[in-house]
PDB file of N, CA and C in Angstrom:
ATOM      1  N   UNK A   1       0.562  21.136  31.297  1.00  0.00           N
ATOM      2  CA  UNK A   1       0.408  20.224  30.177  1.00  0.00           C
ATOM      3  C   UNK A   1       1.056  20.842  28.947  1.00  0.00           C
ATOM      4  N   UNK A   2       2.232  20.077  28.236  1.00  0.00           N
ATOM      5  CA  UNK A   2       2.367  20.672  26.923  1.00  0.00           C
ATOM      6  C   UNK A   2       1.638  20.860  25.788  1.00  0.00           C
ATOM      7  N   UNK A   3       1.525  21.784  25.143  1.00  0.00           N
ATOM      8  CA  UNK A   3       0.484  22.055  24.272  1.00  0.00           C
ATOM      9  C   UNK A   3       1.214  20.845  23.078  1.00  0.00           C
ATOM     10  N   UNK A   4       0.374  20.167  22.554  1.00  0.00           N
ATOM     11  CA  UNK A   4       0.840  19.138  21.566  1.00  0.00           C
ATOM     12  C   UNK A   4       0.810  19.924  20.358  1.00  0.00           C
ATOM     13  N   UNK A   5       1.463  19.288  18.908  1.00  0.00           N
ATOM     14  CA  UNK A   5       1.665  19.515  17.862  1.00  0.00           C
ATOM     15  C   UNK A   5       1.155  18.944  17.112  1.00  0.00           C
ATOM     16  N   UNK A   6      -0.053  19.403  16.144  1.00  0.00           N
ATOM     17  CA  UNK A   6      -0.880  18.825  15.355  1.00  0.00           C
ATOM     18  C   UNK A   6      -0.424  19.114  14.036  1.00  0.00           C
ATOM     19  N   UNK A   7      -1.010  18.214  13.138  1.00  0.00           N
ATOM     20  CA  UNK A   7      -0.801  18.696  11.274  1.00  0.00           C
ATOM     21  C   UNK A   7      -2.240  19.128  11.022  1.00  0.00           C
ATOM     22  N   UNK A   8      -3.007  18.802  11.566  1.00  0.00           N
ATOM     23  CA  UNK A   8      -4.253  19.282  11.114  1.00  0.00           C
ATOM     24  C   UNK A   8      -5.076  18.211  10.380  1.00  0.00           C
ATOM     25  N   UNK A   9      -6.193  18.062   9.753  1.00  0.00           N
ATOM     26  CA  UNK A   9      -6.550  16.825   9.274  1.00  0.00           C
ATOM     27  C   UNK A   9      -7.425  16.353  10.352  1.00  0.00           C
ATOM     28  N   UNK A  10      -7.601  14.698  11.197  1.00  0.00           N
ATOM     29  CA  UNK A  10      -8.257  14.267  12.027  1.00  0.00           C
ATOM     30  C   UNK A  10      -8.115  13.922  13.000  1.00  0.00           C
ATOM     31  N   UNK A  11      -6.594  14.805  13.343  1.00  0.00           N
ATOM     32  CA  UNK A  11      -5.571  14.695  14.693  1.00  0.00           C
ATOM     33  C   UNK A  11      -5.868  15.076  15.630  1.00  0.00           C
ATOM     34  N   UNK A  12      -6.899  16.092  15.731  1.00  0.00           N
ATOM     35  CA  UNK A  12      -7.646  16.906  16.979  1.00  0.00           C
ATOM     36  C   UNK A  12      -8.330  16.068  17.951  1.00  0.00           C
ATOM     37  N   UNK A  13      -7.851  16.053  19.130  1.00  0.00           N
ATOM     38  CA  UNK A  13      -8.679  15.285  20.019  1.00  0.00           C
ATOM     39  C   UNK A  13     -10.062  15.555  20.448  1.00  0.00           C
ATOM     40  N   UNK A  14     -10.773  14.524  20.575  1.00  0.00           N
ATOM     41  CA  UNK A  14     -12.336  14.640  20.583  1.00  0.00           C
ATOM     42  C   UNK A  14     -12.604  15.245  21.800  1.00  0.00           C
ATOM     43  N   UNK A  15     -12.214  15.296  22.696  1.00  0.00           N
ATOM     44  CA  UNK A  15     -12.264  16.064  24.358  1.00  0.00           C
ATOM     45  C   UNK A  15     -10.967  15.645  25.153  1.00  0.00           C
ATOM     46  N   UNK A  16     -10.526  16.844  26.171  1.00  0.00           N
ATOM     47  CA  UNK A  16      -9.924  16.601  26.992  1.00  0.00           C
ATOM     48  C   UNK A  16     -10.563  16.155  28.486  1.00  0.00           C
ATOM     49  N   UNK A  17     -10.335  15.400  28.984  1.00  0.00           N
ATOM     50  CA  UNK A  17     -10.901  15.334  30.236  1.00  0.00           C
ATOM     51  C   UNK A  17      -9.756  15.162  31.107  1.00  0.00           C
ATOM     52  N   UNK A  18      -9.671  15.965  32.298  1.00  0.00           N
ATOM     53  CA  UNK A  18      -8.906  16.329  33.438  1.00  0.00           C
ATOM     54  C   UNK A  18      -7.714  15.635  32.916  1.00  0.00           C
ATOM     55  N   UNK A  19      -7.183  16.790  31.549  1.00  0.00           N
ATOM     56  CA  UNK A  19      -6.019  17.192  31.435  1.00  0.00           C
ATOM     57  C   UNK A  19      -5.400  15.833  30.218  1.00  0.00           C
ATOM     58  N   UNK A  20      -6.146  14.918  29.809  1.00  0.00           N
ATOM     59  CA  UNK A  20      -5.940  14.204  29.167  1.00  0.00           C
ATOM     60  C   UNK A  20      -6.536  14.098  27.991  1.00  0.00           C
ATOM     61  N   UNK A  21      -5.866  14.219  26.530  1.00  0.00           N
ATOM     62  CA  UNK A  21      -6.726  14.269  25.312  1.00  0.00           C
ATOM     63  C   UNK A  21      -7.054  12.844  25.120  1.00  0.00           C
ATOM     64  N   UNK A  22      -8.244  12.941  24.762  1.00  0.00           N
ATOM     65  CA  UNK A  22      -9.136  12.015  23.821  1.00  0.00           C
ATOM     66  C   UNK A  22      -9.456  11.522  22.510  1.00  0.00           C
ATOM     67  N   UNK A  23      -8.483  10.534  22.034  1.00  0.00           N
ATOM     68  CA  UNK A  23      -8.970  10.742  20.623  1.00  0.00           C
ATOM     69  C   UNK A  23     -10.120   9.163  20.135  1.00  0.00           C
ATOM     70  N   UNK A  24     -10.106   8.991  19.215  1.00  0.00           N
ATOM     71  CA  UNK A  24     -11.188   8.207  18.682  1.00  0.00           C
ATOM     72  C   UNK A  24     -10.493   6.508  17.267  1.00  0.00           C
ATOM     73  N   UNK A  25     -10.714   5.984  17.571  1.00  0.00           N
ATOM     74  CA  UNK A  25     -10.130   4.629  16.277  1.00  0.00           C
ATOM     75  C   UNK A  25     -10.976   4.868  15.317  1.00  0.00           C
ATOM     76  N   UNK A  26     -11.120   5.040  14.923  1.00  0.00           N
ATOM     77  CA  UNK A  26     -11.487   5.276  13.447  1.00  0.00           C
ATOM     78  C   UNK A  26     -11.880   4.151  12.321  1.00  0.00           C
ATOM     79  N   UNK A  27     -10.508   3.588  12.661  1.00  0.00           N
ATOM     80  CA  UNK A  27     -10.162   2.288  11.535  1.00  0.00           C
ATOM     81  C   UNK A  27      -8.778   1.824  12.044  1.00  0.00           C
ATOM     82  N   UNK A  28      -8.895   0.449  12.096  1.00  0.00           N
ATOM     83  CA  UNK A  28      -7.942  -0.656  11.688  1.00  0.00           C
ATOM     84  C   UNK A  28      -7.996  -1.690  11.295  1.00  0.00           C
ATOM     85  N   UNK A  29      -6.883  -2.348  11.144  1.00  0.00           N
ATOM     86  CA  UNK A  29      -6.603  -3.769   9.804  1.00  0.00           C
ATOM     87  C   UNK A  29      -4.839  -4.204  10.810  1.00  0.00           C
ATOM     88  N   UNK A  30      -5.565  -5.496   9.846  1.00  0.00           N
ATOM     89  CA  UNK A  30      -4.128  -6.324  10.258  1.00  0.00           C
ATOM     90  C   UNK A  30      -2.830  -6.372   9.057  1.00  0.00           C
ATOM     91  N   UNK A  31      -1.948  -5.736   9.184  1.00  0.00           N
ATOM     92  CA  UNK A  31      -0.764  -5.996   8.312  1.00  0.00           C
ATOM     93  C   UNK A  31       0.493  -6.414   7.428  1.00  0.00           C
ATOM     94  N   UNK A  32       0.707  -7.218   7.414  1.00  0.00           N
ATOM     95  CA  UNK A  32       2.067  -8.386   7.224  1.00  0.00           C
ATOM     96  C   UNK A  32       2.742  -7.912   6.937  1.00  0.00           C
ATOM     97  N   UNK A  33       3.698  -6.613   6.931  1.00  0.00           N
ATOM     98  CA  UNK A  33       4.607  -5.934   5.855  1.00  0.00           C
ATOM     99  C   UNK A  33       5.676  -7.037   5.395  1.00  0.00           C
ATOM    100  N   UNK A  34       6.181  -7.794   5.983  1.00  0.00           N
ATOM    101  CA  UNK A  34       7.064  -8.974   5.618  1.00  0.00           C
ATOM    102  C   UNK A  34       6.677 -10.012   4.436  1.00  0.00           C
ATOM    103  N   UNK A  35       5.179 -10.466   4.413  1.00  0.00           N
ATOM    104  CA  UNK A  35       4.579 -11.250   3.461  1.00  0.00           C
ATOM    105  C   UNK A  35       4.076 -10.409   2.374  1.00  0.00           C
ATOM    106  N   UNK A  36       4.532  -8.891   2.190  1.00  0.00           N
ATOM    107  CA  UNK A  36       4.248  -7.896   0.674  1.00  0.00           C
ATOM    108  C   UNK A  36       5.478  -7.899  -0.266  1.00  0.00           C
ATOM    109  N   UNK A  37       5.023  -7.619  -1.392  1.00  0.00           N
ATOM    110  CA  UNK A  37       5.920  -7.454  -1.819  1.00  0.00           C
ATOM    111  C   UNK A  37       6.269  -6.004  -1.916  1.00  0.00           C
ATOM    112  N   UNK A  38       5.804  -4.862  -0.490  1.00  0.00           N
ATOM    113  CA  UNK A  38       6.202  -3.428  -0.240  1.00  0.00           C
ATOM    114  C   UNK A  38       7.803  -3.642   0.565  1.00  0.00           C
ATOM    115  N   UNK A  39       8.369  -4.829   0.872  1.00  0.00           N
ATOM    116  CA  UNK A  39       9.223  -4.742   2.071  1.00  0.00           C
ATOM    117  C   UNK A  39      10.467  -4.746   1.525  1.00  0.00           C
ATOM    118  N   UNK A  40      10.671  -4.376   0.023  1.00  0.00           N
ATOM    119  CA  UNK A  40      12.032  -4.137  -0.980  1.00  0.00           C
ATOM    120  C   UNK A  40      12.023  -3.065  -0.626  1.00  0.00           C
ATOM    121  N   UNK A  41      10.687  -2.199  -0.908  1.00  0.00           N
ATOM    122  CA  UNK A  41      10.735  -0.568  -1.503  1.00  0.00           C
ATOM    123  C   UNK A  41      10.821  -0.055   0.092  1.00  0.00           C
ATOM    124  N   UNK A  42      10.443  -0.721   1.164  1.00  0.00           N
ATOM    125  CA  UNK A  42      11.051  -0.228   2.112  1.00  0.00           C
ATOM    126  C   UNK A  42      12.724   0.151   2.577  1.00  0.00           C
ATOM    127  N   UNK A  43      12.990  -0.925   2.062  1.00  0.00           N
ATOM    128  CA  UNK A  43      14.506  -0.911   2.401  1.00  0.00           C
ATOM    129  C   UNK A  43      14.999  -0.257   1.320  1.00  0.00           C
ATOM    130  N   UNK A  44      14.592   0.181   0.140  1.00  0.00           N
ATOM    131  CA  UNK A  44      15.722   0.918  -0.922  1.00  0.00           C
ATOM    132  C   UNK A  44      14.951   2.268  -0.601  1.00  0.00           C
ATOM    133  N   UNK A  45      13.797   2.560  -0.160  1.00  0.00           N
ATOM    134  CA  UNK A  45      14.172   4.140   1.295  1.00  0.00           C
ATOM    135  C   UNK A  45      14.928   4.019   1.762  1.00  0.00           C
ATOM    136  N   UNK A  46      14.892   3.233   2.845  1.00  0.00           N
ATOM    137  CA  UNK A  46      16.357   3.505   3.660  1.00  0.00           C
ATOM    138  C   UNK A  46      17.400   3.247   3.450  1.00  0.00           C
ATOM    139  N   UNK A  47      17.395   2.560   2.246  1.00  0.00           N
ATOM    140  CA  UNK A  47      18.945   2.882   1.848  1.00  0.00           C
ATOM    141  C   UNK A  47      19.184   4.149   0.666  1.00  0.00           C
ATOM    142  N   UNK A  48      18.247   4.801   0.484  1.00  0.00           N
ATOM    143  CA  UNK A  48      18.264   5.967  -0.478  1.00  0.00           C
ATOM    144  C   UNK A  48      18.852   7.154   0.548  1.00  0.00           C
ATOM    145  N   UNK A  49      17.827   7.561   2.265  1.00  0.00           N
ATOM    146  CA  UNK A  49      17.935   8.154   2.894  1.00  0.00           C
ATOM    147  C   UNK A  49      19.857   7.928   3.450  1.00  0.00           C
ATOM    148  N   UNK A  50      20.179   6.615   3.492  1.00  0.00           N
ATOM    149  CA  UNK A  50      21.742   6.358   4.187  1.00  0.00           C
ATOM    150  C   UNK A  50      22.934   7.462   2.942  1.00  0.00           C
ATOM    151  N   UNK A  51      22.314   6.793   1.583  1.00  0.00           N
ATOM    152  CA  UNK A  51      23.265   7.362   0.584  1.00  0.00           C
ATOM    153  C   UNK A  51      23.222   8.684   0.624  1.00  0.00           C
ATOM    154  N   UNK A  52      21.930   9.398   0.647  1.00  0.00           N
ATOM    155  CA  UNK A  52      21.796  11.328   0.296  1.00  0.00           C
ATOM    156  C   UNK A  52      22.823  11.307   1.922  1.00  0.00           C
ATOM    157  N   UNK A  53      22.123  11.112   2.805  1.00  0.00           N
ATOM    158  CA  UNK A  53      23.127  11.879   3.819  1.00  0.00           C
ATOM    159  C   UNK A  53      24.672  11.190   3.805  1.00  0.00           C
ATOM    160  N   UNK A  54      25.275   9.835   3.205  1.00  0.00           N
ATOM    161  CA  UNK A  54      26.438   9.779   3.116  1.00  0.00           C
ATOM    162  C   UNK A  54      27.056  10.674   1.705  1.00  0.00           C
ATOM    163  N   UNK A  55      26.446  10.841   0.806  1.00  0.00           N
ATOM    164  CA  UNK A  55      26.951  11.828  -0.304  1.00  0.00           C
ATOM    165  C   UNK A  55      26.919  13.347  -0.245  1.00  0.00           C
ATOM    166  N   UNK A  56      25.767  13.740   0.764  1.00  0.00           N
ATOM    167  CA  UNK A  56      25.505  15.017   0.536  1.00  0.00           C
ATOM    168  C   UNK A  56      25.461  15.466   2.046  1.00  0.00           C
ATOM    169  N   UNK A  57      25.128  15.111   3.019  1.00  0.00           N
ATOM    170  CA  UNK A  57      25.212  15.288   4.382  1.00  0.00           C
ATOM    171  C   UNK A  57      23.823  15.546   4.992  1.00  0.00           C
ATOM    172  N   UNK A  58      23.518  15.239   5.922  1.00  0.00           N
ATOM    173  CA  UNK A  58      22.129  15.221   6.940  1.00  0.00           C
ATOM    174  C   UNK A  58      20.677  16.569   6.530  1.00  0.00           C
ATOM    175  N   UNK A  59      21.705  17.838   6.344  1.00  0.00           N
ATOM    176  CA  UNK A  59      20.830  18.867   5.812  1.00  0.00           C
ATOM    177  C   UNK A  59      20.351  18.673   4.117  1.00  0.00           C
ATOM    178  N   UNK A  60      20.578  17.099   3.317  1.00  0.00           N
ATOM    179  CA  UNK A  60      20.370  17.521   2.325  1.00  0.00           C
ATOM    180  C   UNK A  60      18.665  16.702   2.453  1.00  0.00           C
ATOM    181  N   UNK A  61      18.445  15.789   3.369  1.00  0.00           N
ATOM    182  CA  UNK A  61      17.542  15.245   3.775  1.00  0.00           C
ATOM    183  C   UNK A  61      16.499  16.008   3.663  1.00  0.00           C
ATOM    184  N   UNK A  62      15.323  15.717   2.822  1.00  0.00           N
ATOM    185  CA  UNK A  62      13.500  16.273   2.364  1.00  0.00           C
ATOM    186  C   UNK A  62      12.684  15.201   2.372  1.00  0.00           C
ATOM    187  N   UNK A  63      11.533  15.811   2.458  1.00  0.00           N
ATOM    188  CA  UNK A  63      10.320  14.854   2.252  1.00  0.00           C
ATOM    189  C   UNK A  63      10.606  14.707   0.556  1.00  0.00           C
ATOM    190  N   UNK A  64      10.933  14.923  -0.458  1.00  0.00           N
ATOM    191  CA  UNK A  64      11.453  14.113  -1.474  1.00  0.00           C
ATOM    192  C   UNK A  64      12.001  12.885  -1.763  1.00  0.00           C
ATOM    193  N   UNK A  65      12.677  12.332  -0.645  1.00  0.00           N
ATOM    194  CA  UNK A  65      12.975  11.408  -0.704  1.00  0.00           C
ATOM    195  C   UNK A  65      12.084  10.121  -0.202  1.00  0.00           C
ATOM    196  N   UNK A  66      12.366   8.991  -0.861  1.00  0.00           N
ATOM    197  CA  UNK A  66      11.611   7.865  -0.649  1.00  0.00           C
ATOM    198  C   UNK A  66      10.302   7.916  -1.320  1.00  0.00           C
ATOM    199  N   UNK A  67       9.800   6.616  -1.547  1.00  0.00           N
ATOM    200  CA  UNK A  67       8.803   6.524  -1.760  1.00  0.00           C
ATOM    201  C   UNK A  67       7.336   6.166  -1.183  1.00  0.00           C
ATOM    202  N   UNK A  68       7.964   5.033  -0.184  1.00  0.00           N
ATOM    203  CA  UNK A  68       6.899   4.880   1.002  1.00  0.00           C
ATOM    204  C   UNK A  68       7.384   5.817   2.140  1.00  0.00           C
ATOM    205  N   UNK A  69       8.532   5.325   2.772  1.00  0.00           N
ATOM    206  CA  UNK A  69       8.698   5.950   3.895  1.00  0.00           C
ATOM    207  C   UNK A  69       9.835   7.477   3.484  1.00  0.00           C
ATOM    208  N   UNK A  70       9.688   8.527   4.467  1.00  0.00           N
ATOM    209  CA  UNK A  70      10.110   9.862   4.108  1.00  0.00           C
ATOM    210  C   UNK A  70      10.851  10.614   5.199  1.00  0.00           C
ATOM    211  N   UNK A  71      11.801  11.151   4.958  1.00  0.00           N
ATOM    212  CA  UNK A  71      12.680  11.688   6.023  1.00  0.00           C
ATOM    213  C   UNK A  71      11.774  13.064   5.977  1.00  0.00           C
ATOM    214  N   UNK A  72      11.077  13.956   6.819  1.00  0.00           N
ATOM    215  CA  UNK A  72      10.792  15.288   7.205  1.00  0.00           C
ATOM    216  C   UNK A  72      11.534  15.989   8.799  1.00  0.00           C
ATOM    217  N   UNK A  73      11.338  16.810   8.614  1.00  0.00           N
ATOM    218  CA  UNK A  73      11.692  18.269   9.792  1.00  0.00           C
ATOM    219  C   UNK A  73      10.613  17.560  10.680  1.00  0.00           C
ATOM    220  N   UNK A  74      10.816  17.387  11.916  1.00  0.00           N
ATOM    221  CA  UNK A  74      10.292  17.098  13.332  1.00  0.00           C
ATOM    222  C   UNK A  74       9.956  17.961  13.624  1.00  0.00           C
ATOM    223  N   UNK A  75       8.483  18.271  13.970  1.00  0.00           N
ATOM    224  CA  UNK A  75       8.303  19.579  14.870  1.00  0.00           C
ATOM    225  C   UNK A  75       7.731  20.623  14.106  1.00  0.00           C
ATOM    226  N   UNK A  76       7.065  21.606  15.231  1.00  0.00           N
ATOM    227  CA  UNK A  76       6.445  22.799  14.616  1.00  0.00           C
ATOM    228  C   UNK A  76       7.402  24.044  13.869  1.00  0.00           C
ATOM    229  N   UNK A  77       6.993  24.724  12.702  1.00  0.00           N
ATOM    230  CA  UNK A  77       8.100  25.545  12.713  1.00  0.00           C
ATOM    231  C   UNK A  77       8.484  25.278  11.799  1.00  0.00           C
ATOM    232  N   UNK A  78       9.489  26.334  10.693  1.00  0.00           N
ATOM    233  CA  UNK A  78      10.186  26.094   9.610  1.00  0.00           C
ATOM    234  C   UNK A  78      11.724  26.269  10.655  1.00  0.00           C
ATOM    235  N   UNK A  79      12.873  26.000   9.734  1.00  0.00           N
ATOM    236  CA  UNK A  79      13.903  26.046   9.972  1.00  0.00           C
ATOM    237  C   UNK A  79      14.557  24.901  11.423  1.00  0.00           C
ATOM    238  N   UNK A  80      13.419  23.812  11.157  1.00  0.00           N
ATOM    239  CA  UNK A  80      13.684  22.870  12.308  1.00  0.00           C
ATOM    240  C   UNK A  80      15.404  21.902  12.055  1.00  0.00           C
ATOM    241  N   UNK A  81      15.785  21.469  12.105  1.00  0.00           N
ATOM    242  CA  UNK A  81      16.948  20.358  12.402  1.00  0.00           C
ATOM    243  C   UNK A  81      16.999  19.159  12.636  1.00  0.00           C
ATOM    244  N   UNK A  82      16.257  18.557  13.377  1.00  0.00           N
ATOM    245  CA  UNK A  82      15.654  17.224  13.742  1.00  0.00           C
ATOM    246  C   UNK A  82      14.922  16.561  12.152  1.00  0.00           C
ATOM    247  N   UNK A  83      15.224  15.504  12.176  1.00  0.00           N
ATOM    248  CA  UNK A  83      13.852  14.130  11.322  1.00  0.00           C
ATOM    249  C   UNK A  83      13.473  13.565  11.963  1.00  0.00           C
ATOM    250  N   UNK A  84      12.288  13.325  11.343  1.00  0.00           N
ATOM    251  CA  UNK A  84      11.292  11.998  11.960  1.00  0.00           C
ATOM    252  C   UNK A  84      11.007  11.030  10.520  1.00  0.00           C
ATOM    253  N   UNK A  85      10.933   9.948  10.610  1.00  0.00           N
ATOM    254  CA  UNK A  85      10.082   9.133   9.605  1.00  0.00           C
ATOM    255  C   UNK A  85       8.730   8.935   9.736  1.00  0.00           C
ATOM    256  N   UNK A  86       8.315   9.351   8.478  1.00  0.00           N
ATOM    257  CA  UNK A  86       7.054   9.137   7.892  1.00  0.00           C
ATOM    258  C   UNK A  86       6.769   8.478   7.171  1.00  0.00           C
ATOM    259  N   UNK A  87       5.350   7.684   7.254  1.00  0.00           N
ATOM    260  CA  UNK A  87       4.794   6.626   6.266  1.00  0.00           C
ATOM    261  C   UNK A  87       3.924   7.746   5.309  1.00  0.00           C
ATOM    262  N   UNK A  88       4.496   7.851   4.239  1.00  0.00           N
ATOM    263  CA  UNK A  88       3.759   8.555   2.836  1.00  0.00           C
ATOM    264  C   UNK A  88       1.859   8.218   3.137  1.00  0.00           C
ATOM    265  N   UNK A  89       0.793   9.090   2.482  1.00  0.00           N
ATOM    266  CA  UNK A  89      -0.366   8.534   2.658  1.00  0.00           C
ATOM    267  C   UNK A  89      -0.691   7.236   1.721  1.00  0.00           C
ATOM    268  N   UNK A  90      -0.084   7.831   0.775  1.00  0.00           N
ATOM    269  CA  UNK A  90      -0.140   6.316  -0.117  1.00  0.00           C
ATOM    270  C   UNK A  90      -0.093   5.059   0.303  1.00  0.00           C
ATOM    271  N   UNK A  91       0.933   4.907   1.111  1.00  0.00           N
ATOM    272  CA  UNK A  91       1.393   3.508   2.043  1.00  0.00           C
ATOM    273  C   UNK A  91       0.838   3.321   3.069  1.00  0.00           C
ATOM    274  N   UNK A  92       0.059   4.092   4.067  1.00  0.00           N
ATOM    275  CA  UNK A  92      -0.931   4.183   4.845  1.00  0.00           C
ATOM    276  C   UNK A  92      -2.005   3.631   4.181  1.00  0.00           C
ATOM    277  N   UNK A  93      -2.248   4.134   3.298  1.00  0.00           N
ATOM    278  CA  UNK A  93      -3.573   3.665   2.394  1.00  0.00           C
ATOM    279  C   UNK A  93      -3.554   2.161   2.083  1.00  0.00           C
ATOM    280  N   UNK A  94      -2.294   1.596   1.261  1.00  0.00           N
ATOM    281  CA  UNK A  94      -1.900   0.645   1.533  1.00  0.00           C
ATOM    282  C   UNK A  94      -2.059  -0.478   2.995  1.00  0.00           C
ATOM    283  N   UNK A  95      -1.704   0.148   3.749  1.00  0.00           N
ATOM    284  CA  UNK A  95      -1.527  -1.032   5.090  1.00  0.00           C
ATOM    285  C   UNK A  95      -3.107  -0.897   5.632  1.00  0.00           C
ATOM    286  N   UNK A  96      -4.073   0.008   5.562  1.00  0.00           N
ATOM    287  CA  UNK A  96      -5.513   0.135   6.175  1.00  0.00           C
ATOM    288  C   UNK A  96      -5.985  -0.841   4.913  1.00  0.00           C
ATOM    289  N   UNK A  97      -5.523  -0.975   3.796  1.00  0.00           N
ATOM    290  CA  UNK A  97      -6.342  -1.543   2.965  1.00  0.00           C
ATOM    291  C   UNK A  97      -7.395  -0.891   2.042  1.00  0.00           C
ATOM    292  N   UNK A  98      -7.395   0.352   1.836  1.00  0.00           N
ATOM    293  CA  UNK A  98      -7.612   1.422   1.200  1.00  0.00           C
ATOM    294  C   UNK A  98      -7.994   1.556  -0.083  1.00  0.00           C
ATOM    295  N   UNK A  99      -6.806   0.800  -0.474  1.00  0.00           N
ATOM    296  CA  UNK A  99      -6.188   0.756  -1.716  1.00  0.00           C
ATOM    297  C   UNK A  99      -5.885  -0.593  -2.411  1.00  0.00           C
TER     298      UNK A  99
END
């Protein structure tokens, strides 16, 4: 079994049983991102993220950028290479209704 990669927080699975983690729902909600008016600031992320790496190139890419959604390093480890997109907590907070 690969050992998974956690951030820490409430990611820890509640038990493994024969080899399978367990985790728990917590909370959910229903979303419309299309009927917000969040679905501009989505797209001028990704078009913020298109411009830094067409002006500056792929390594200039940080969690600095964007406001809802965020380009970070994939994976455990400093000096990673890979992105993943992330929903900021703010905007999480947002779509659970939080906020």
């Amino acid at each position: 079994m690969n050992n998974p990669y956690f951030r820490g927080g409430q990611s820890q699975p509640l038990k493994i049983m024969n080899g399978i983690m367990v985790f728990a729902i917590i909370y959910a909600n229903s979303f419309d991102l299309l009927s917000t008016s969040f679905w501009q600031q989505i797209k001028d992320d990704y078009e913020s993220v298109r411009s830094t790496i067409k002006a500056k190139g792929f390594d200039a890419l940080s969690g600095k950028v964007g406001k809802f959604i965020q380009p970070r390093t994939k994976g455990a480890g400093h000096g990673s290479t890979t992105r993943a997109f992330y929903a900021r907590v703010s905007f999480v907070e947002i779509i659970l209704g939080m906020r």
